[in-house]
Structures are given as C-alpha cells and as structure tokens.
C-alpha atoms as a PDB file:
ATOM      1  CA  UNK A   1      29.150  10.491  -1.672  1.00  0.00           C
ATOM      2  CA  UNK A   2      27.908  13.666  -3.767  1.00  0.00           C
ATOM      3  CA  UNK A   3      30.273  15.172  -5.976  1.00  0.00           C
ATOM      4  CA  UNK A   4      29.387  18.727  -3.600  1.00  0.00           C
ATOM      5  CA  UNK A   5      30.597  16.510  -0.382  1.00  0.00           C
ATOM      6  CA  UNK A   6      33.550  18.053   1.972  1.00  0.00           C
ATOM      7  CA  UNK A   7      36.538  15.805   1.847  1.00  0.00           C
ATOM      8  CA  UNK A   8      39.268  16.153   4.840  1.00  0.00           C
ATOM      9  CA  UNK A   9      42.301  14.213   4.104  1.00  0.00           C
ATOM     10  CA  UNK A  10      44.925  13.009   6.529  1.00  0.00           C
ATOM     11  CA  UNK A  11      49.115  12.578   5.925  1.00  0.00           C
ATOM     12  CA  UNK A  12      51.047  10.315   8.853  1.00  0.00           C
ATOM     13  CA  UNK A  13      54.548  11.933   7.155  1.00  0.00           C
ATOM     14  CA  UNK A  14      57.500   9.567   7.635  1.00  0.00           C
ATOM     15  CA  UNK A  15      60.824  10.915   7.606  1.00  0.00           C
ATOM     16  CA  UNK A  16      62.620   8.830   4.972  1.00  0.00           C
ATOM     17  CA  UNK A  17      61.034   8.591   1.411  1.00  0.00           C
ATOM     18  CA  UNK A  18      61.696   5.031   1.392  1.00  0.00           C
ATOM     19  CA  UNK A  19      59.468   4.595   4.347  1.00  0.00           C
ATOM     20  CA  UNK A  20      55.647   4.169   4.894  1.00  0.00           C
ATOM     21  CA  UNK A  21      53.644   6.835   5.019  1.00  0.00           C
ATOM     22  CA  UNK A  22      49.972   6.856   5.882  1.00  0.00           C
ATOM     23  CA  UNK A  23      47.136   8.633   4.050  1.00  0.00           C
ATOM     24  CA  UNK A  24      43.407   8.853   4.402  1.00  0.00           C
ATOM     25  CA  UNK A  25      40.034  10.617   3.559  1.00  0.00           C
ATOM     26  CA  UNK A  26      36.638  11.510   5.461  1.00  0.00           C
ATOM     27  CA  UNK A  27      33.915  12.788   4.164  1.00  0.00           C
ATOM     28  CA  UNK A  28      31.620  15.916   5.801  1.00  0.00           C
ATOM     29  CA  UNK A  29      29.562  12.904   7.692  1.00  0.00           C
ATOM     30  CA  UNK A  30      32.359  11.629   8.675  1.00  0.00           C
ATOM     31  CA  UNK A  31      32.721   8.333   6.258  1.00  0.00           C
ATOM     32  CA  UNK A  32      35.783   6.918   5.659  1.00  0.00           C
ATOM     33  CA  UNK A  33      36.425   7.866   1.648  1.00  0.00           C
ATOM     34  CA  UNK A  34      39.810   5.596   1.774  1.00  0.00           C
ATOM     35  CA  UNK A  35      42.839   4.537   3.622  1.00  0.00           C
ATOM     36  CA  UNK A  36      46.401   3.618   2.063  1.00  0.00           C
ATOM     37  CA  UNK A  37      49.947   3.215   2.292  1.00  0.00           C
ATOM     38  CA  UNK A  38      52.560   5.289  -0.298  1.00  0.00           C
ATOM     39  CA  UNK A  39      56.354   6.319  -0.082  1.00  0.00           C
ATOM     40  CA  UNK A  40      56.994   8.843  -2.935  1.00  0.00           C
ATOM     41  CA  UNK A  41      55.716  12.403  -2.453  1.00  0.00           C
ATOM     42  CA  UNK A  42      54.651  12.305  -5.703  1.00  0.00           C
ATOM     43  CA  UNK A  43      51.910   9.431  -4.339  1.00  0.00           C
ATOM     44  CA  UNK A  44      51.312  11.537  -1.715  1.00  0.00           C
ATOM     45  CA  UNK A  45      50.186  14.939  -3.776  1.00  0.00           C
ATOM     46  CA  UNK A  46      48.475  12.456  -6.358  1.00  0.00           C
ATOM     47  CA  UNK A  47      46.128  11.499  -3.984  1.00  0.00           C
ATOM     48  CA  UNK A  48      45.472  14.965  -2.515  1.00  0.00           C
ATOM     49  CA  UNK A  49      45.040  16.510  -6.438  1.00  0.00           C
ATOM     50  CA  UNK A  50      42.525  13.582  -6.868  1.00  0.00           C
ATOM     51  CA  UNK A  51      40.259  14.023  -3.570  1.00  0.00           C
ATOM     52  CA  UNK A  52      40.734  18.284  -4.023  1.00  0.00           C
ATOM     53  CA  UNK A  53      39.883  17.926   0.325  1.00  0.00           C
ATOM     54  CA  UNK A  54      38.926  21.110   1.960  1.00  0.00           C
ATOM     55  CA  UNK A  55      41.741  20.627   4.926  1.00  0.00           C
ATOM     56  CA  UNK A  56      44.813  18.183   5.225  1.00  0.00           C
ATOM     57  CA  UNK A  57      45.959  17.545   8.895  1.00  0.00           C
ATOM     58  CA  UNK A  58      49.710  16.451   8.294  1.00  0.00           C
ATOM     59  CA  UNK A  59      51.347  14.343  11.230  1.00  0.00           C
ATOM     60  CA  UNK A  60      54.688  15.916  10.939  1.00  0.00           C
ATOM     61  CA  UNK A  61      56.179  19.158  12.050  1.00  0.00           C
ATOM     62  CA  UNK A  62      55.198  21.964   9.698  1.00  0.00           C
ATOM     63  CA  UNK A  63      57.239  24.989  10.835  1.00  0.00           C
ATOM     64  CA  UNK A  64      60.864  25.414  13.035  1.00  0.00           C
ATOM     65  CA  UNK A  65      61.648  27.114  16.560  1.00  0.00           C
ATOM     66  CA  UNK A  66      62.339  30.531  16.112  1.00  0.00           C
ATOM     67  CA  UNK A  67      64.139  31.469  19.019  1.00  0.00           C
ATOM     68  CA  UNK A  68      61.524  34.074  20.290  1.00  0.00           C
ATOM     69  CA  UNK A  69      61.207  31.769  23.424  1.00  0.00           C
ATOM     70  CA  UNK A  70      64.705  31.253  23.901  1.00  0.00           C
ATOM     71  CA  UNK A  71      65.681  28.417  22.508  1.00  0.00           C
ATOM     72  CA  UNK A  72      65.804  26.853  18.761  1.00  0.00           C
ATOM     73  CA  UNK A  73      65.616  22.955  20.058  1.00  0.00           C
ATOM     74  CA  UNK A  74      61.480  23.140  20.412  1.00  0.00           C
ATOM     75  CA  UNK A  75      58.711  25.139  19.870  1.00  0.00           C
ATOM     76  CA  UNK A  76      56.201  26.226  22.163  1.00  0.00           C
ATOM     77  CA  UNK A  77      53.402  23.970  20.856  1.00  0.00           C
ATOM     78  CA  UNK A  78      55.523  20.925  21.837  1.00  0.00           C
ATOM     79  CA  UNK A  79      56.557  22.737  25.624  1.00  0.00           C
ATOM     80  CA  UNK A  80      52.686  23.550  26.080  1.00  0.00           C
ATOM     81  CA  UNK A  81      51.896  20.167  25.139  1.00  0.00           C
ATOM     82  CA  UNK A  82      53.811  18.621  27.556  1.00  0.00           C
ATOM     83  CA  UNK A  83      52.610  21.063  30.120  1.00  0.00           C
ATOM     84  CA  UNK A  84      49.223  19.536  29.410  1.00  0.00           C
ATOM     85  CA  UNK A  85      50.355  16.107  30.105  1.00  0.00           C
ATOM     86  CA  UNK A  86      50.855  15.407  26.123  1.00  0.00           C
ATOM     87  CA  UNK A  87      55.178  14.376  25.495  1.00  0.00           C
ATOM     88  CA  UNK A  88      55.879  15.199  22.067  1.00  0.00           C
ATOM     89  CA  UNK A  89      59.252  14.904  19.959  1.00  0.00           C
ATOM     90  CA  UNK A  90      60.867  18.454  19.409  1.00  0.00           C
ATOM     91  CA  UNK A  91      61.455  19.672  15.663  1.00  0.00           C
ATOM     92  CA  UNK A  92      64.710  19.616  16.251  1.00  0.00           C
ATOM     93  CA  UNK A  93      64.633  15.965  17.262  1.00  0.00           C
ATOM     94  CA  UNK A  94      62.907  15.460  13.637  1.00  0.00           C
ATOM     95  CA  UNK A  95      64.892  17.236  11.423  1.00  0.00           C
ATOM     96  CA  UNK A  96      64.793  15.188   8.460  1.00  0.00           C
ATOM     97  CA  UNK A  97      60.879  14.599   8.819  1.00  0.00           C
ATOM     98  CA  UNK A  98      60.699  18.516   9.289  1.00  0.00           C
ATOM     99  CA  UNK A  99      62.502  19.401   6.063  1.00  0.00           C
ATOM    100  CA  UNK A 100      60.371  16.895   4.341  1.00  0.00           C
ATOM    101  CA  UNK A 101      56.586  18.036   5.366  1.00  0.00           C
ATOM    102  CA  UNK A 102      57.923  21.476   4.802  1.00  0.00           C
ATOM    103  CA  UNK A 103      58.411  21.170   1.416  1.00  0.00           C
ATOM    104  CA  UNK A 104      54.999  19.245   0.232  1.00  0.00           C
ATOM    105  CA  UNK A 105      53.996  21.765   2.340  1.00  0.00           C
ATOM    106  CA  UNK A 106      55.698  24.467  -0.174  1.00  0.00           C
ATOM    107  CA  UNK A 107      54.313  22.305  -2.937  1.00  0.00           C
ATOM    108  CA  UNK A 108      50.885  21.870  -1.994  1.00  0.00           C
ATOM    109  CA  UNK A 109      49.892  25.301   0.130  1.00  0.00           C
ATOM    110  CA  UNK A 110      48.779  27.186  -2.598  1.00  0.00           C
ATOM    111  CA  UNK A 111      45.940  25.254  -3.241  1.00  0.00           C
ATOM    112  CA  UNK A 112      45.242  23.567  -0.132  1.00  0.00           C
ATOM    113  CA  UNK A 113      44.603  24.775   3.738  1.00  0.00           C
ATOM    114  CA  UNK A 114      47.019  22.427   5.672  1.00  0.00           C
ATOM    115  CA  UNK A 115      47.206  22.300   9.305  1.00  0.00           C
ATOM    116  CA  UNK A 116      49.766  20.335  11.727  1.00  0.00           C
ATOM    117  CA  UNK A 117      48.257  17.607  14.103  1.00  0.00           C
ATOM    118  CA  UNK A 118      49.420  15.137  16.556  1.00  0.00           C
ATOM    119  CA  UNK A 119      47.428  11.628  16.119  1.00  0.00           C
ATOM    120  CA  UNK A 120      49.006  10.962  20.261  1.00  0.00           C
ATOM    121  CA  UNK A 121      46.863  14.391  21.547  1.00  0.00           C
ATOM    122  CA  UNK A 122      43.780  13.755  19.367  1.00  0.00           C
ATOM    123  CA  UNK A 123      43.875   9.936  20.821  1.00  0.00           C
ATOM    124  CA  UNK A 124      43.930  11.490  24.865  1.00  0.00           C
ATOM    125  CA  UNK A 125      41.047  14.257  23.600  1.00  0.00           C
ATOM    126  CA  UNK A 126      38.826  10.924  22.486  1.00  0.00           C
ATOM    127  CA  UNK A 127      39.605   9.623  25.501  1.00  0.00           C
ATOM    128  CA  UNK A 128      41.836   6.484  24.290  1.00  0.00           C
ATOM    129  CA  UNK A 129      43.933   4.558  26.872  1.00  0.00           C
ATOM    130  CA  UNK A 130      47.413   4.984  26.899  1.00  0.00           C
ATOM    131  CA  UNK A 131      49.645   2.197  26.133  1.00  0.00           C
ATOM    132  CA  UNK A 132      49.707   0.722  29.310  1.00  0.00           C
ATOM    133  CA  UNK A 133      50.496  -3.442  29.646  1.00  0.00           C
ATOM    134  CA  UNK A 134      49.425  -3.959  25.905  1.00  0.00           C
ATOM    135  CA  UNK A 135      51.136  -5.008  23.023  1.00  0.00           C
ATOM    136  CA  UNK A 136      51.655  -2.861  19.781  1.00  0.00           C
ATOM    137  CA  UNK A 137      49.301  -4.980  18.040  1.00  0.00           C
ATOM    138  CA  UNK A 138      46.481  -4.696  21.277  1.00  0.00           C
ATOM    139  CA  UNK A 139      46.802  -1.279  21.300  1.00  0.00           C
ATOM    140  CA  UNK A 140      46.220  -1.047  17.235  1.00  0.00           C
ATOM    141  CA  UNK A 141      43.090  -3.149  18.154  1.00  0.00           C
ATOM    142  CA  UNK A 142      41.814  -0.721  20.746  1.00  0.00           C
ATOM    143  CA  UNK A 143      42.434   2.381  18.372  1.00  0.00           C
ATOM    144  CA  UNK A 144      40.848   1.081  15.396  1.00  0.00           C
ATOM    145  CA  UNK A 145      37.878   0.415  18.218  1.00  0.00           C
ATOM    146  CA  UNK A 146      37.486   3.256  19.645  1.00  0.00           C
ATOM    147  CA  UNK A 147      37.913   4.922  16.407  1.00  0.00           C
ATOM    148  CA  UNK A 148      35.165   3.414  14.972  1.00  0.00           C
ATOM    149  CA  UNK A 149      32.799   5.346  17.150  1.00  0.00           C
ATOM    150  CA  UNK A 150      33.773   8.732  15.665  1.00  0.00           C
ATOM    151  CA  UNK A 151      34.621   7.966  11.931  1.00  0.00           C
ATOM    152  CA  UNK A 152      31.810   5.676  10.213  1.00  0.00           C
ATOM    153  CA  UNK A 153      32.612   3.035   7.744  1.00  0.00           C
ATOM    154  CA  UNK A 154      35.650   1.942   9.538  1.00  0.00           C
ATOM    155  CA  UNK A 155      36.594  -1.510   8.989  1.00  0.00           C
ATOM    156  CA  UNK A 156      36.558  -4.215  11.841  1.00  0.00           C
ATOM    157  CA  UNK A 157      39.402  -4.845  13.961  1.00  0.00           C
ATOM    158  CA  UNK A 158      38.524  -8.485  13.915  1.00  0.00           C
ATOM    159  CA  UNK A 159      38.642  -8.897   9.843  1.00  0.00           C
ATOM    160  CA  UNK A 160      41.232  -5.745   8.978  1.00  0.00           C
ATOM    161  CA  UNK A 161      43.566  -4.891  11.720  1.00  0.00           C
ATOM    162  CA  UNK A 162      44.768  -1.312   9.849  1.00  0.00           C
ATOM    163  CA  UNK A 163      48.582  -0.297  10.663  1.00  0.00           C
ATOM    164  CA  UNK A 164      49.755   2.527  12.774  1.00  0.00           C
ATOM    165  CA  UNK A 165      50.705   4.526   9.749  1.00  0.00           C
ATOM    166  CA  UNK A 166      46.974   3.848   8.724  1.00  0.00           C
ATOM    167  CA  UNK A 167      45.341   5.051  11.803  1.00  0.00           C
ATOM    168  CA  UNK A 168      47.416   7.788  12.437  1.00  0.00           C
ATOM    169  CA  UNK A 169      46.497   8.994   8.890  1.00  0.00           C
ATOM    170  CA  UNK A 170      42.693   8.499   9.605  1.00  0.00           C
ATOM    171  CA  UNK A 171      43.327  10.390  13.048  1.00  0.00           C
ATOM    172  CA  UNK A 172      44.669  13.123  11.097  1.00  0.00           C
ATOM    173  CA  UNK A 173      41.835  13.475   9.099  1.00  0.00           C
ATOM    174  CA  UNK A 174      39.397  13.601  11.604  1.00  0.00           C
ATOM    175  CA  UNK A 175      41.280  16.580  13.605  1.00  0.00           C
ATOM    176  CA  UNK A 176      41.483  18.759  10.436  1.00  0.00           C
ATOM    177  CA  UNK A 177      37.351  17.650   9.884  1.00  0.00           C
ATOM    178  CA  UNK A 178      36.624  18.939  13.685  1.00  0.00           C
ATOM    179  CA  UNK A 179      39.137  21.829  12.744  1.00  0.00           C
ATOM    180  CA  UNK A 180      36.673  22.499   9.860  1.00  0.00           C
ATOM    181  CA  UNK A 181      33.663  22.334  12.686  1.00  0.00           C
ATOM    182  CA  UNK A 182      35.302  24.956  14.820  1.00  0.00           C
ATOM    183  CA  UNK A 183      36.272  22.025  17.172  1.00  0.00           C
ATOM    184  CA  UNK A 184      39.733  22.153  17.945  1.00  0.00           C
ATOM    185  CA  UNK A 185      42.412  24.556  19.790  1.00  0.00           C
ATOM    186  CA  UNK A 186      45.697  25.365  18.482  1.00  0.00           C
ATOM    187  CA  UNK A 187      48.487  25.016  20.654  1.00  0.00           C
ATOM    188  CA  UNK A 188      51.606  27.245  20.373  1.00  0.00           C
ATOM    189  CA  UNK A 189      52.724  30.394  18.946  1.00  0.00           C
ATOM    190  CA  UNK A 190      50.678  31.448  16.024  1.00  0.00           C
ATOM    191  CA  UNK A 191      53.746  32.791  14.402  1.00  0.00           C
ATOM    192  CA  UNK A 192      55.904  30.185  15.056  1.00  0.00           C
ATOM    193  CA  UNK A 193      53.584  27.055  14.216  1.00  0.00           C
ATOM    194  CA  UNK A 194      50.613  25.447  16.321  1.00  0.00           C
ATOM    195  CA  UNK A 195      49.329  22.235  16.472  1.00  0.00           C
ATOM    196  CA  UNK A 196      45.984  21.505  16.108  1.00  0.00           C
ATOM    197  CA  UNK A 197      43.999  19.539  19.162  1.00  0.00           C
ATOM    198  CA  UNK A 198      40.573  18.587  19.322  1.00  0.00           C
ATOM    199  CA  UNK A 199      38.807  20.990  22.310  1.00  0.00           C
ATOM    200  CA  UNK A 200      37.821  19.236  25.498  1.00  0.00           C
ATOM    201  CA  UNK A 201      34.097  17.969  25.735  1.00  0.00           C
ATOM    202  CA  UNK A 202      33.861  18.206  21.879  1.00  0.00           C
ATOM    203  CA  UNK A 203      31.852  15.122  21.203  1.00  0.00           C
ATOM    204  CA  UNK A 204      28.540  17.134  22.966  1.00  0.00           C
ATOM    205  CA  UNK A 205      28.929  19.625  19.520  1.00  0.00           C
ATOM    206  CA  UNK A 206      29.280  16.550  17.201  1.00  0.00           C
ATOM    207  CA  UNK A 207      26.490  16.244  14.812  1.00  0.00           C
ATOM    208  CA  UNK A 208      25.328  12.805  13.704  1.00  0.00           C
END
C-alpha cells in the first residue's frame, strides 16, 4: 500500500471500557490494512493517529433525540430504520455506549470526518441472510463469506473464523469507504444525527 493510499477505518464501540471493542482498516481498493481487538480508548485513538484514515464509520450512537419529533427515547434514524424493515436499539436504550462514542467523538472530530453506521443495515444492503436456524458461530461463518466478496484480503472462514466485534468493525469500514464513493444514504434528521446505509443496487457503481 502507497504511503498516498486512502485508509477508511472502522470502530464496533462497546459500551463498557472493560469490554471488546472491534477495530479495522481498508484501503481505497478495498484491502483489508488490519483487524484487532482493544478496550481502552486510548487503544482506540492510537490506532486511528497511526492509520491518519480519511473516514471512521463508528458502530455506536453518535448524537441524542432531540425532541423535535416528539419524543427523547429515539431518534428518527432508528424509527425510519425500522420503517424500512431494519430494528435497531434506541439511544436511549444505549445510554452508556452513547456517552462513550460521544466523547472519542469530542476527542477525535477535529481531525477526523466520523460518521455513524449500523454493521445489521449494511449486512441487509449486501444482501446477507438474516439469522434464521443458524448458530452464532454459522452465522459468523456466513458473514466473514459473504464479506469476502466486497473487502479483498479477508482471511478464510475455514483457517480464521474473525469475532463479531471483528466483523462488525470491518463492516464499518467498508460503509464509511462507500460513504467516501458517494454510495450510501443517510437516514434520519440531519440535525439530529443520521446513520449511514449503503444505497440500494450499489455494487453496479463498485469499481474493481
């Protein structure tokens, strides 16, 4: 990878610093740079300060209701999800995950464009099955499969089986690379935070 090359990182927040949270990197063509697991924030903004990527996608809520829609217990990206067919969590469901993305967020906007995605609507946009009779670790195995077609250098399912955290992370990073390509919608109230999908019928506009 030349030292000019696009990097688009990916964050799969969890709530509790004493949990695992995912992280990843893809390159402009759409290589996998890296994939790892870290706790600390500290970790977290390490990693982004050492890859300097053009967009993070952070899987965790990046803004709060405001009200204007008549209630503070959701926002309207999460109610227009679900409209679509896509059940998300709302913020206020989340709250300590929420106050923790918002402040790396604090910490790291300055320097960085971030952008809030949701790994379970970028999986329906690829077209992934849902979860259906399979287990947990079946459905990781189908994931990391079907991933594999969109994200190059991904490891085999059959010799690596990545965690959820993992490819959550690397699903985060894809969505803020096809944000980057002009390939994704946001959902919600601009004002009071959207998430980021990929657009339907987006893989015609991929480049190879």
């Amino acid at each position: 990878m030349s030292a000019r090359s696009k990097v688009f990182f990916g964050v799969d927040l969890a709530g509790k610093i004493d949990e695992i949270t995912g992280i990843a990197a893809i390159s402009e063509k759409r290589e996998l740079i890296f994939v790892n697991e870290v706790k600390p924030d500290i970790a977290i903004k390490n990693y982004i300060d050492y890859h300097r990527p053009v967009i993070i996608g952070f899987d965790a809520p990046l803004s709060i209701p405001n009200g204007k829609y008549g209630t503070y217990a959701s926002r309207k990206c999460e109610r227009d999800l679900s409209s679509l067919g896509i059940p998300s969590f709302g913020t206020s469901m989340l709250a300590q995950l929420t106050f923790r993305a918002l402040t790396i967020k604090k910490a790291l906007s300055q320097k960085y464009q971030i952008i809030e995605i949701y790994p379970y609507a970028t999986k329906v946009r690829l077209g992934m099955p849902k979860k259906e009779n399979k287990t947990a670790e079946e459905m990781r195995e189908v994931v990391q499969s079907k991933l594999s077609r969109y994200v190059k250098n991904m490891p085999r399912a059959s010799r690596v089986q990545l965690s959820i955290h993992a490819l959550d992370a690397i699903l985060a990073a894809y969505t803020a690379f096809l944000f980057h390509s002009d390939l994704t919608e946001g959902i919600g109230d601009s004002q009071e935070g959207q998430i980021y999908i990929p657009v339907q019928n987006f893989k015609k506009h991929l480049k190879n």
